[in-house]
PDB file of N, CA and C in Angstrom:
ATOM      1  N   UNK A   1       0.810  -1.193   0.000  1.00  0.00           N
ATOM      2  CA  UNK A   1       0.000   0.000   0.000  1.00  0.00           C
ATOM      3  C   UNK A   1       0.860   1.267   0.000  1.00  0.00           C
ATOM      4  N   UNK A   2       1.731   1.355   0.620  1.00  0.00           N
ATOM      5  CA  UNK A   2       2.765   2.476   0.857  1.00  0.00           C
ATOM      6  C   UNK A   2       3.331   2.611  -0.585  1.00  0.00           C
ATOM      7  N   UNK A   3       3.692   2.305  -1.444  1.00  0.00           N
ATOM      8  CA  UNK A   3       3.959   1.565  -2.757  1.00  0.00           C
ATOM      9  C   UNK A   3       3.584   2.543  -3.823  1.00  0.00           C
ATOM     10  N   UNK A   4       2.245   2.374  -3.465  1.00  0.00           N
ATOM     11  CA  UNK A   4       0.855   2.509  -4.619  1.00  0.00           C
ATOM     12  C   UNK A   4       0.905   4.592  -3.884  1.00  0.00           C
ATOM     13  N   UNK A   5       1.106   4.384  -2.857  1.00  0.00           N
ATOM     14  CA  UNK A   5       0.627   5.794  -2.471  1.00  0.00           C
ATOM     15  C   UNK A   5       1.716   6.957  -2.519  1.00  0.00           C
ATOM     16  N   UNK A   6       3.187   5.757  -2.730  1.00  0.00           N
ATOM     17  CA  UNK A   6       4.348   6.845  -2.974  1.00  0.00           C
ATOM     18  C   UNK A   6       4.218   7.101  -4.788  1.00  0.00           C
ATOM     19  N   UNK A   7       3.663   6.034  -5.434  1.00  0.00           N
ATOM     20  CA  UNK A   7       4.066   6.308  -6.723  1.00  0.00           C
ATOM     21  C   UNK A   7       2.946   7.391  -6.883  1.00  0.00           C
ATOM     22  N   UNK A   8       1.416   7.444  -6.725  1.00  0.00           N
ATOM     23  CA  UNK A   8       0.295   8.457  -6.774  1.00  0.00           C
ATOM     24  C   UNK A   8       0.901   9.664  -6.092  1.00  0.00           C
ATOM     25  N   UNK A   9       1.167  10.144  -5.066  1.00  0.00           N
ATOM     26  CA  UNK A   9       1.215  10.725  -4.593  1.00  0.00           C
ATOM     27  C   UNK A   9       2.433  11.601  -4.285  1.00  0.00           C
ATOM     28  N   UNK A  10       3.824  10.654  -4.329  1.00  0.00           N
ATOM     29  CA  UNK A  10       4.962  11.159  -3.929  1.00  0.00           C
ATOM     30  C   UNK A  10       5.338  10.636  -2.777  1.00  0.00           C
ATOM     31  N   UNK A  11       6.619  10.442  -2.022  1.00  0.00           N
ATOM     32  CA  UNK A  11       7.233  10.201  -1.252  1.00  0.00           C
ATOM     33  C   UNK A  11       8.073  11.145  -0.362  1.00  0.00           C
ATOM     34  N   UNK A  12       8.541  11.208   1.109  1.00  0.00           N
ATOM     35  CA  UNK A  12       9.309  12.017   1.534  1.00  0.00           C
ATOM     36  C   UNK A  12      10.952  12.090   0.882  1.00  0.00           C
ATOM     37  N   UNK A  13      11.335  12.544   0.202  1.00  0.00           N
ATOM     38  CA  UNK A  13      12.829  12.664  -0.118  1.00  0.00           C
ATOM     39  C   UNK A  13      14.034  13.042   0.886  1.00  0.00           C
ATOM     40  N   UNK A  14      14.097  13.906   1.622  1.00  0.00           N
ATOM     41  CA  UNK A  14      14.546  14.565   2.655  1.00  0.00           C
ATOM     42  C   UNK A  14      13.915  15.484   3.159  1.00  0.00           C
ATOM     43  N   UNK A  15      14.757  15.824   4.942  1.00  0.00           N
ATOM     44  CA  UNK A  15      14.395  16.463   5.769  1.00  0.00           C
ATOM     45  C   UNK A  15      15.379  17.670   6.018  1.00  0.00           C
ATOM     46  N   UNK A  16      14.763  18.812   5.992  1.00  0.00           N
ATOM     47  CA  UNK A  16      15.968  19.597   6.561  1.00  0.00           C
ATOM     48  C   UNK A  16      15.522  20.948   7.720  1.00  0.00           C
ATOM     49  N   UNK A  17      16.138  20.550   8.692  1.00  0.00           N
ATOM     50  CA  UNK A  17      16.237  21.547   9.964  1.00  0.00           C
ATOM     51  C   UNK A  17      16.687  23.014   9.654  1.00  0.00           C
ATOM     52  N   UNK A  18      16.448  24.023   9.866  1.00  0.00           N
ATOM     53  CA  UNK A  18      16.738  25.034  10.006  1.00  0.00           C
ATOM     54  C   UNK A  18      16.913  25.419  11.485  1.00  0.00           C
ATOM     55  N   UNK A  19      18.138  25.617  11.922  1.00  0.00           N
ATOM     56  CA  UNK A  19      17.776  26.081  13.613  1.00  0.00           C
ATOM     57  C   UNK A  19      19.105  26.943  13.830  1.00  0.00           C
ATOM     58  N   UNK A  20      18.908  27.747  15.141  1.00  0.00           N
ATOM     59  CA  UNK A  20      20.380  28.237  15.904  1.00  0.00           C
ATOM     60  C   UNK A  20      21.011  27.229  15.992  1.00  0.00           C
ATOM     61  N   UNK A  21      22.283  27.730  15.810  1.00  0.00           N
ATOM     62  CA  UNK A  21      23.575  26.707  16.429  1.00  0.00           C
ATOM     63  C   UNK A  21      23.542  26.452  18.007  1.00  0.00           C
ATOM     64  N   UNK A  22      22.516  26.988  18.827  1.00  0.00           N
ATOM     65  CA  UNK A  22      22.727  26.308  20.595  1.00  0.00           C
ATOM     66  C   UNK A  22      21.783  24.963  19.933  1.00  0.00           C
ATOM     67  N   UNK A  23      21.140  24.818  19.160  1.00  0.00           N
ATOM     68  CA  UNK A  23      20.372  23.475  19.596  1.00  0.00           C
ATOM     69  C   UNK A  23      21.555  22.230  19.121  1.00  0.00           C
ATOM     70  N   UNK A  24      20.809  21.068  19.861  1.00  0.00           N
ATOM     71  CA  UNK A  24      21.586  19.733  19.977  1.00  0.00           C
ATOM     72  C   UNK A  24      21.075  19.020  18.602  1.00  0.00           C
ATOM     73  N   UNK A  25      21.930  19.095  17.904  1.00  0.00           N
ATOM     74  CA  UNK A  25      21.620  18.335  16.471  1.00  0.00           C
ATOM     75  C   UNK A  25      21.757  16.629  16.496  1.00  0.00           C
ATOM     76  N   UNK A  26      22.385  16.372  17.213  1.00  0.00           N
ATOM     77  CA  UNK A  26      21.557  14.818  17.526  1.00  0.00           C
ATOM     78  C   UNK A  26      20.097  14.314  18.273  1.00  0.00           C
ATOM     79  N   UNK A  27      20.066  15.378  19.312  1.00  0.00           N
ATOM     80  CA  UNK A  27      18.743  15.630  19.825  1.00  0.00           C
ATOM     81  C   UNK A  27      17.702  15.409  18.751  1.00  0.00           C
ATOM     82  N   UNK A  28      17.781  16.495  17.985  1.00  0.00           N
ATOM     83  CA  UNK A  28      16.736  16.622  16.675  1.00  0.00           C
ATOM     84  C   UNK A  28      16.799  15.862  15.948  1.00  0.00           C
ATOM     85  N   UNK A  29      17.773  15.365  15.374  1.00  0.00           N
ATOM     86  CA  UNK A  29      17.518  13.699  14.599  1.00  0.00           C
ATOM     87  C   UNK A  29      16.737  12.803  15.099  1.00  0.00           C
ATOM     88  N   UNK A  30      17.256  12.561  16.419  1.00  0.00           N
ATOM     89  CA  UNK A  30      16.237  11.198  16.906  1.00  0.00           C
ATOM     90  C   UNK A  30      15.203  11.798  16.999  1.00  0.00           C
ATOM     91  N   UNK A  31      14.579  12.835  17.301  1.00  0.00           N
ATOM     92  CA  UNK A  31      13.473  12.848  17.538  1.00  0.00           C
ATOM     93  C   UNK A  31      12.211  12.936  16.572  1.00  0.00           C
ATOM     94  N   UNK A  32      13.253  13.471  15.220  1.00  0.00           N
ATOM     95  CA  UNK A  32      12.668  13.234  13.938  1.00  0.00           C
ATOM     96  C   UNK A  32      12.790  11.790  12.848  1.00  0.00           C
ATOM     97  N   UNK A  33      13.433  11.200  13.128  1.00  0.00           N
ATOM     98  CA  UNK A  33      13.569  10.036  12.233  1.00  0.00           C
ATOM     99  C   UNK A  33      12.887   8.778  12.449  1.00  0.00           C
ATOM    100  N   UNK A  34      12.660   8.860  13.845  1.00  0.00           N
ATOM    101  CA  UNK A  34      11.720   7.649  14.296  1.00  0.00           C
ATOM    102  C   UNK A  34      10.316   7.979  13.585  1.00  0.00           C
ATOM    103  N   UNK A  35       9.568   9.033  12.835  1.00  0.00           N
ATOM    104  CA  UNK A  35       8.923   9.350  12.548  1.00  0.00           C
ATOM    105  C   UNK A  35       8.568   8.801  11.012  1.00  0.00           C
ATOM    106  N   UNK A  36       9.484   8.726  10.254  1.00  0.00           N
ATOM    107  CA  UNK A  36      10.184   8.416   8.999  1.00  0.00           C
ATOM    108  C   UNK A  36      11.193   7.287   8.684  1.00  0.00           C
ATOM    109  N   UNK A  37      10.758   6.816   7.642  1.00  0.00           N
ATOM    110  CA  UNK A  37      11.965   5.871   6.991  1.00  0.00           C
ATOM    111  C   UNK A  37      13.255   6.036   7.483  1.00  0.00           C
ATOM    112  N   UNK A  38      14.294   4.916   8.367  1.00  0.00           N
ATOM    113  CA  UNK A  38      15.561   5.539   7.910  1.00  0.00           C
ATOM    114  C   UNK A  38      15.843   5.888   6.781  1.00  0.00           C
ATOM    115  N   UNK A  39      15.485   5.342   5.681  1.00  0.00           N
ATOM    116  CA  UNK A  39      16.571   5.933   4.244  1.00  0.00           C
ATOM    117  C   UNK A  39      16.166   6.980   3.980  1.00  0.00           C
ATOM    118  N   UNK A  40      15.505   8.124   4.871  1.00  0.00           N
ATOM    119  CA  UNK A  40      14.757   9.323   4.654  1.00  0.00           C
ATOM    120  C   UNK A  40      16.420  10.391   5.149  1.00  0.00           C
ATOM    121  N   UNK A  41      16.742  11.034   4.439  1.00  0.00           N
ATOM    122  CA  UNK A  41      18.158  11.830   5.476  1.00  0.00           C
ATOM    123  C   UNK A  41      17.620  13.124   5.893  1.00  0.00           C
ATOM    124  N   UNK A  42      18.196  13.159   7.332  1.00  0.00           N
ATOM    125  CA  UNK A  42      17.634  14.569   8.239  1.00  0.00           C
ATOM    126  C   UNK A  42      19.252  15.343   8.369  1.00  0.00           C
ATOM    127  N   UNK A  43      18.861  16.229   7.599  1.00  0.00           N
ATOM    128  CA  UNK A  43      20.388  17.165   7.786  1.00  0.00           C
ATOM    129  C   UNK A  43      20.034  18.668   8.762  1.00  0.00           C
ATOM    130  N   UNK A  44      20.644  18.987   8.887  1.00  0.00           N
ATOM    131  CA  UNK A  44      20.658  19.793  10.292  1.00  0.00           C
ATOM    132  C   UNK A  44      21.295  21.381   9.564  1.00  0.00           C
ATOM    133  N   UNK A  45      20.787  22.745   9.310  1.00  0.00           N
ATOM    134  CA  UNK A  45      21.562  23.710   8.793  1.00  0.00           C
ATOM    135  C   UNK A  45      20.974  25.122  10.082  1.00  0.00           C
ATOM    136  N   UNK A  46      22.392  25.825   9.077  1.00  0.00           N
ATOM    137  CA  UNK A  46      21.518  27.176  10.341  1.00  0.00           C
ATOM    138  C   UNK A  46      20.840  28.076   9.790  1.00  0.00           C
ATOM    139  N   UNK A  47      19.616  28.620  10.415  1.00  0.00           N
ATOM    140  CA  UNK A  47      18.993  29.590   9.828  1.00  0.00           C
ATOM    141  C   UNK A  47      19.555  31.191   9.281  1.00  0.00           C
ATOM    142  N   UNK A  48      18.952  31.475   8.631  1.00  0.00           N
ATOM    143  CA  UNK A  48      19.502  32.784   7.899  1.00  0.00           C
ATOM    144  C   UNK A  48      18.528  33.517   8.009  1.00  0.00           C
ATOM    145  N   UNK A  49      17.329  33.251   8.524  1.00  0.00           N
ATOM    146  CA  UNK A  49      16.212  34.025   8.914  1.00  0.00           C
ATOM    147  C   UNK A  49      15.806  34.542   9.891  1.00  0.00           C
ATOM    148  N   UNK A  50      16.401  34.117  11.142  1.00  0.00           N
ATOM    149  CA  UNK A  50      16.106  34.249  12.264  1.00  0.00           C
ATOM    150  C   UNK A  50      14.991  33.283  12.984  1.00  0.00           C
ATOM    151  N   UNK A  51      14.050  32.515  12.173  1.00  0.00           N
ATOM    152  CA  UNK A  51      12.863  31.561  12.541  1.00  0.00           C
ATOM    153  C   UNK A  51      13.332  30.472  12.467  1.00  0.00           C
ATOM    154  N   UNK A  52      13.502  29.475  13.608  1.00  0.00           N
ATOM    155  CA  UNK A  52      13.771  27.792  13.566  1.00  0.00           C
ATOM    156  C   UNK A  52      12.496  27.482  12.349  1.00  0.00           C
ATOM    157  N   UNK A  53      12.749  26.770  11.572  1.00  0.00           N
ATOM    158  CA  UNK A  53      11.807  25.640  10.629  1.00  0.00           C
ATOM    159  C   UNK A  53      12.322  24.454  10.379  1.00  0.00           C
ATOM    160  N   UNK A  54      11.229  23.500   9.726  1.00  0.00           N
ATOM    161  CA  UNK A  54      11.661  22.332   9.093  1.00  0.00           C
ATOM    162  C   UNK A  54      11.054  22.417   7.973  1.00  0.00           C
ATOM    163  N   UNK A  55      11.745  21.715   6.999  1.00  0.00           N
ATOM    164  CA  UNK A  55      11.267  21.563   5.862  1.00  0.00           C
ATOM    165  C   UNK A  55      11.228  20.499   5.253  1.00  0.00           C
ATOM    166  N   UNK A  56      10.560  19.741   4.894  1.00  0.00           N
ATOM    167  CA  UNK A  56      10.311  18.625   4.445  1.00  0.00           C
ATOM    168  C   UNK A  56      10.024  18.496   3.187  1.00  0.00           C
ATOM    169  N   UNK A  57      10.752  17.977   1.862  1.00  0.00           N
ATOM    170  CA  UNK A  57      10.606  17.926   0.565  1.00  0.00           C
ATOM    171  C   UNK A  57      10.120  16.584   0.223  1.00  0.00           C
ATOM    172  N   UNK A  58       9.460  16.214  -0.687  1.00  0.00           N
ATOM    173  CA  UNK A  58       8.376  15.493  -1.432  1.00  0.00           C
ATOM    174  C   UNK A  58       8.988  15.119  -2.837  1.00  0.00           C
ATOM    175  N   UNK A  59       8.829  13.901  -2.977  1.00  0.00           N
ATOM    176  CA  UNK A  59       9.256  13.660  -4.583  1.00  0.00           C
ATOM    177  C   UNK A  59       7.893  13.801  -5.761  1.00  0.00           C
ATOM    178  N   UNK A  60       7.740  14.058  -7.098  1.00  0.00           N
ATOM    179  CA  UNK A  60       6.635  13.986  -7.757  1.00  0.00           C
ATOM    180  C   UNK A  60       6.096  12.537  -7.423  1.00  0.00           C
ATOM    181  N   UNK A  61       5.290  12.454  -7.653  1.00  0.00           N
ATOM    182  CA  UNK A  61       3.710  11.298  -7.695  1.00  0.00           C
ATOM    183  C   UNK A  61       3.019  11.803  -9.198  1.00  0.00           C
ATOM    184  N   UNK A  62       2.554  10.641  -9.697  1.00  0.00           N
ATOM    185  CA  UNK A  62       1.439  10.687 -11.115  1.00  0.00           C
ATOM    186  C   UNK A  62       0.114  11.991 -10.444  1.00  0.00           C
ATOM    187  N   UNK A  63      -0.058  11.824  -9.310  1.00  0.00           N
ATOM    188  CA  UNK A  63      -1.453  12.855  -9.177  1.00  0.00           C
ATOM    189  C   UNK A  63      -0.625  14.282  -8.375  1.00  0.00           C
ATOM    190  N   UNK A  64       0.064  14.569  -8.017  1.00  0.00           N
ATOM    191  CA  UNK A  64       0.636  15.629  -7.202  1.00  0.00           C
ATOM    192  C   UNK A  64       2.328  15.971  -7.711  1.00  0.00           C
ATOM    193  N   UNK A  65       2.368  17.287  -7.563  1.00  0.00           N
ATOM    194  CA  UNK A  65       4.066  17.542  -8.027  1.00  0.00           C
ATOM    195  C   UNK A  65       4.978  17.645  -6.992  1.00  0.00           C
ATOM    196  N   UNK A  66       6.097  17.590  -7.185  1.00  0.00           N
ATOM    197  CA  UNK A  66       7.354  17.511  -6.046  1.00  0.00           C
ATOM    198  C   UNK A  66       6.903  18.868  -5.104  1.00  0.00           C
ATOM    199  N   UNK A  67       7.223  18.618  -4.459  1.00  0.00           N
ATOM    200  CA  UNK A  67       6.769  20.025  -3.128  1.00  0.00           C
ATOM    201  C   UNK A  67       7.674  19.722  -2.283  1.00  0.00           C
ATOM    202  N   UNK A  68       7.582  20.815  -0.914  1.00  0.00           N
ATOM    203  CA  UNK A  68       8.116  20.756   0.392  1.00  0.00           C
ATOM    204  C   UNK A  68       7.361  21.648   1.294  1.00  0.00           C
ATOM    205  N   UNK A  69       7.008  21.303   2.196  1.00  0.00           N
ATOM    206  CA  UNK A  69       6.275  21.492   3.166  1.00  0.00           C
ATOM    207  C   UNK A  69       6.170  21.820   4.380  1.00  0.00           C
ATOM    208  N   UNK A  70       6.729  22.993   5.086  1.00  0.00           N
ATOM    209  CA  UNK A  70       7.621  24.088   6.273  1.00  0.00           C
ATOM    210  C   UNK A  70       6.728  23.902   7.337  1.00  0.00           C
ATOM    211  N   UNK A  71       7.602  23.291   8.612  1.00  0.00           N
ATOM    212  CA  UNK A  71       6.666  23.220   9.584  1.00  0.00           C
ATOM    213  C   UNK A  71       7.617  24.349  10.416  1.00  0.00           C
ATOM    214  N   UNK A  72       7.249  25.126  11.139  1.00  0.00           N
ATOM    215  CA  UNK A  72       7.896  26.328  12.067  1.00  0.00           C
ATOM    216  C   UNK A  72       8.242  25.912  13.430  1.00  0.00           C
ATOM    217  N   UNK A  73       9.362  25.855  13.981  1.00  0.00           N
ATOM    218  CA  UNK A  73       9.602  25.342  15.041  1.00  0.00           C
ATOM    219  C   UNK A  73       9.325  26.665  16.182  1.00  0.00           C
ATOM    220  N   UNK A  74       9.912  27.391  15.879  1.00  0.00           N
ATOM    221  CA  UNK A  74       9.799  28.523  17.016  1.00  0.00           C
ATOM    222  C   UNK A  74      10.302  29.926  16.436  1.00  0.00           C
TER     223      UNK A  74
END
C-alpha cells in the first residue's frame, strides 16, 4: 500500500532543519527520524532568517508535483 501511495502521490525525499547553532543536532535527529523511513536523510543547517523551521521535501507522484512542506519550530 505504501507503494501505490508513494508512486500516486509522492514520497518524503529529505528532511531539513533550520535552527540556531545552541540546539543539539543529535537531539533533533532522533526525535525526527523515528517518525520516517531511515533511508529518509535529516540534515541539520543554520537559519539565515532568524525563525527555527523544518522543511520537508516530497518527490513527484502521477497525481501531485514535487513540493516541500515548512513546519515552524519557534
Amino acid at each position: 500500500m505504501n507503494r501505490m501511495k508513494a508512486l500516486l502521490f509522492g514520497s518524503v525525499e529529505k528532511i531539513v532543519i533550520h535552527c540556531a547553532p545552541t540546539r543539539v543536532e543529535e537531539t533533533l535527529k532522533t526525535h525526527v527520524r523515528p517518525e520516517f523511513s531511515p533511508a529518509v536523510p535529516v540534515s541539520i543547517e543554520p537559519t539565515m532568517l532568524g525563525v527555527e523551521y523544518m522543511q520537508v521535501h516530497y518527490s513527484a507522484g502521477l497525481l501531485r508535483c514535487a513540493h516541500s512542506d515548512v513546519l515552524v519550530l519557534g
